[in-house]
N, C-alpha and C. Protein backbone atom coordinates (compact mmCIF):
# COMPACT_ATOMS: atom_id res chain seq x y z
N UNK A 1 32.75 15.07 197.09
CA UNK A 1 32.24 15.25 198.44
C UNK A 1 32.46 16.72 198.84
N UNK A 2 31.16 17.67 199.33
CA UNK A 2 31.49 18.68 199.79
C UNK A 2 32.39 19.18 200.93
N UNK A 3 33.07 20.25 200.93
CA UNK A 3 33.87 20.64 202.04
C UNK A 3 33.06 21.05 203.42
N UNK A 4 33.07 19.98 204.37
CA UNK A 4 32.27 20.23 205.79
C UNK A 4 32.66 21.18 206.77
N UNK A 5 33.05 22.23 206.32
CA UNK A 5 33.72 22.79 207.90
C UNK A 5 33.28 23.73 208.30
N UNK A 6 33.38 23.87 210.03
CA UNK A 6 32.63 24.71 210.33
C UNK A 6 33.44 26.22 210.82
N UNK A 7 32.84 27.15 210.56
CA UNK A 7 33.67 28.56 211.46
C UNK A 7 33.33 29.12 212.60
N UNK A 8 33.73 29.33 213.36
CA UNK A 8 33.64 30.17 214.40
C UNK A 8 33.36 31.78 214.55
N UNK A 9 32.17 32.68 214.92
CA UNK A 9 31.89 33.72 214.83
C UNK A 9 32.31 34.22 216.09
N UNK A 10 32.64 35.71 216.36
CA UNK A 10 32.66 36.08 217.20
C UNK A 10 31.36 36.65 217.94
N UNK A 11 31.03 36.79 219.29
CA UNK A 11 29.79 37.31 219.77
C UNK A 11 29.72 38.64 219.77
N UNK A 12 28.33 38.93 218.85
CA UNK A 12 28.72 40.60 218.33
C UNK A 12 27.73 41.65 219.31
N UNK A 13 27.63 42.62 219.53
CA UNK A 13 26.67 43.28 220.44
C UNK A 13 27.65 43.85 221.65
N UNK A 14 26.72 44.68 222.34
CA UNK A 14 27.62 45.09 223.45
C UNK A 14 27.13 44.34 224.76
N UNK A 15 28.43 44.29 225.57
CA UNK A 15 28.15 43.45 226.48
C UNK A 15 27.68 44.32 228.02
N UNK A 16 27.13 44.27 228.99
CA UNK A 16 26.40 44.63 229.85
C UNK A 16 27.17 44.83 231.03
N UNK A 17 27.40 46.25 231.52
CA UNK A 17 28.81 46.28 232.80
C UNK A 17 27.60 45.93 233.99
N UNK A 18 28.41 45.15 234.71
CA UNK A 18 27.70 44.54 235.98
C UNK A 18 27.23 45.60 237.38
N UNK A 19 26.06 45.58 237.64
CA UNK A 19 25.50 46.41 238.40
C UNK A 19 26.64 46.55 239.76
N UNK A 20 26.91 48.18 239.91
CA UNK A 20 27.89 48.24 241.65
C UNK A 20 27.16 49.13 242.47
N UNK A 21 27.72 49.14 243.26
CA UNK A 21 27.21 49.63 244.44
C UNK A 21 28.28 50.45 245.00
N UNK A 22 27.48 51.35 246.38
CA UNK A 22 28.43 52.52 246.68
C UNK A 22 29.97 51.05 247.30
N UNK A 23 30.27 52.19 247.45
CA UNK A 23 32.17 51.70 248.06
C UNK A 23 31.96 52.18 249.46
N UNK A 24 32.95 51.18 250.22
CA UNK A 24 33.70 51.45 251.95
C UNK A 24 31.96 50.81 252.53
N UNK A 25 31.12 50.51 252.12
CA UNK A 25 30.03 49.86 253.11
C UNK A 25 30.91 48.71 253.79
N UNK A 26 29.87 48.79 255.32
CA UNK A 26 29.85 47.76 256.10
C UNK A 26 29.00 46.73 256.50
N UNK A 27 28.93 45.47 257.00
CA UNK A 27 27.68 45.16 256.90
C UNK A 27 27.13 45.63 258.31
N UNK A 28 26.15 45.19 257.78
CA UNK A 28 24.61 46.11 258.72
C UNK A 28 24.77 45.67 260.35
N UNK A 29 25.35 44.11 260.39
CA UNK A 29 24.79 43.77 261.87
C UNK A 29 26.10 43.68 263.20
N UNK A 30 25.24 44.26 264.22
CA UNK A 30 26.45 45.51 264.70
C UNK A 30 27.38 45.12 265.15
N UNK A 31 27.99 43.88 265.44
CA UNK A 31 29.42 43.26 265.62
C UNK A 31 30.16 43.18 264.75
N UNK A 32 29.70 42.90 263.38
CA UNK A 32 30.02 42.82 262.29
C UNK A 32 31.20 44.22 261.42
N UNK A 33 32.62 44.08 261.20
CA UNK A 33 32.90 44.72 260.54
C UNK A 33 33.64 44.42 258.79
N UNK A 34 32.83 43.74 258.62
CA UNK A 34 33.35 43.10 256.95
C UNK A 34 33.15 43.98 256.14
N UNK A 35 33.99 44.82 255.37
CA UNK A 35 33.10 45.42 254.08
C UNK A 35 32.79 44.56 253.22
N UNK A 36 31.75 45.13 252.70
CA UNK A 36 31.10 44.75 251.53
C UNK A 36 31.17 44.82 250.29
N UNK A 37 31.25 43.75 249.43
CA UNK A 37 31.86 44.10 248.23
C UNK A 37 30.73 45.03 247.21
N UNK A 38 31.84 44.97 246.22
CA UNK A 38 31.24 46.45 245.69
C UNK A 38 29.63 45.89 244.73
N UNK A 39 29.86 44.66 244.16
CA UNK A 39 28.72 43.95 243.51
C UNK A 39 28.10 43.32 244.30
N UNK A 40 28.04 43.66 245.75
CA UNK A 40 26.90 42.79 246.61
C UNK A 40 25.54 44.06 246.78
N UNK A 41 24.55 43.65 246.57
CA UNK A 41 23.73 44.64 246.57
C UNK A 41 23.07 44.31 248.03
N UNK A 42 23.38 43.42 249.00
CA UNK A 42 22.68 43.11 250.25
C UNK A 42 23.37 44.46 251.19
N UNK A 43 22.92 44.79 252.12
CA UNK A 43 23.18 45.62 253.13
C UNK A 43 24.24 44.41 254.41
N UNK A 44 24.11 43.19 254.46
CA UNK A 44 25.39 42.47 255.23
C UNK A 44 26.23 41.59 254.44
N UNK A 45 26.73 41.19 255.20
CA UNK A 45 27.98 39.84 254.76
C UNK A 45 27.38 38.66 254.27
N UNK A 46 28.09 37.79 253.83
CA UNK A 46 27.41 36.36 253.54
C UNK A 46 27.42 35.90 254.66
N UNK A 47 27.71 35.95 255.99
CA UNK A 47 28.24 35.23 257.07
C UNK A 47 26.36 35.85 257.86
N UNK A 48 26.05 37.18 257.65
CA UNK A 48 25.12 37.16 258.00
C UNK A 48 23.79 37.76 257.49
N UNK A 49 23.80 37.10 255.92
CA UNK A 49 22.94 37.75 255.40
C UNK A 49 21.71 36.48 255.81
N UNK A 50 20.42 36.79 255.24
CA UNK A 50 19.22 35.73 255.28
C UNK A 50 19.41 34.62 254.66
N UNK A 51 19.26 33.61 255.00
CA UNK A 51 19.44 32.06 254.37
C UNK A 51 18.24 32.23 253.60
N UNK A 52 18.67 31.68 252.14
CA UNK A 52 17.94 31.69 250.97
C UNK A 52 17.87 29.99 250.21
N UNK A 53 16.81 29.56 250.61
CA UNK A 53 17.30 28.05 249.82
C UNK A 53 16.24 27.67 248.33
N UNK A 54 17.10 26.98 247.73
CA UNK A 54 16.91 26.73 246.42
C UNK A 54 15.14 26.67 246.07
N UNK A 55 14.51 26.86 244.94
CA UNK A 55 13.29 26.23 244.68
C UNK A 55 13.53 24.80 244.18
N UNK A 56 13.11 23.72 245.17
CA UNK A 56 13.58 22.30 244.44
C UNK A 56 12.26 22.14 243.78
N UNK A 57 12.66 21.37 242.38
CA UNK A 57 11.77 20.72 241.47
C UNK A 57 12.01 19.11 241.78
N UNK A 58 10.52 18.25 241.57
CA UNK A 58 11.07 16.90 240.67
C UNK A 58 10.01 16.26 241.97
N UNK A 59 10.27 14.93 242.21
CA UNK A 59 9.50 14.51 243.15
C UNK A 59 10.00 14.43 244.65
N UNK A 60 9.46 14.68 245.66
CA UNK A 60 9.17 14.63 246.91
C UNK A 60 9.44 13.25 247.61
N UNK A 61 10.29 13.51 248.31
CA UNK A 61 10.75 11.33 249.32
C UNK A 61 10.03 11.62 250.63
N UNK A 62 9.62 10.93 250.89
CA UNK A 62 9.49 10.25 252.41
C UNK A 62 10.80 10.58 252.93
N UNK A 63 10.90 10.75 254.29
CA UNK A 63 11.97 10.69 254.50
C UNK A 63 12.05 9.30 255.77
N UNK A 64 12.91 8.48 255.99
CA UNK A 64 12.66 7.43 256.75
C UNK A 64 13.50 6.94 256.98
């Protein structure tokens, strides 16, 4: 019976540094003093950025 086993490779290539943004921003809306983190590319906070909702797939209910 042959020997079944399997190995493990490591993932080879270089890996991709994550897009930043300037430093010390604030968000945009004018009560607002949260900075902004450095990988948020929005101009406000999550508290007041634009509500973004999902693309739903699949079928559609009645609602009732």
């Amino acid at each position: 019976m042959p020997d079944l086993t399997m190995r493990a490779a490591r993932p080879t290539g270089r890996s991709r540094r994550p897009k930043t943004f300037n430093t010390g921003r604030v968000c945009a809306h004018e009560t607002c003093s949260t900075r902004i983190s450095l990988y948020n590319r929005s101009d406000s906070c999550f508290v007041h950025a634009p509500k973004h909702y999902p693309r739903l797939r699949g079928v559609v209910t009645a609602e009732g």
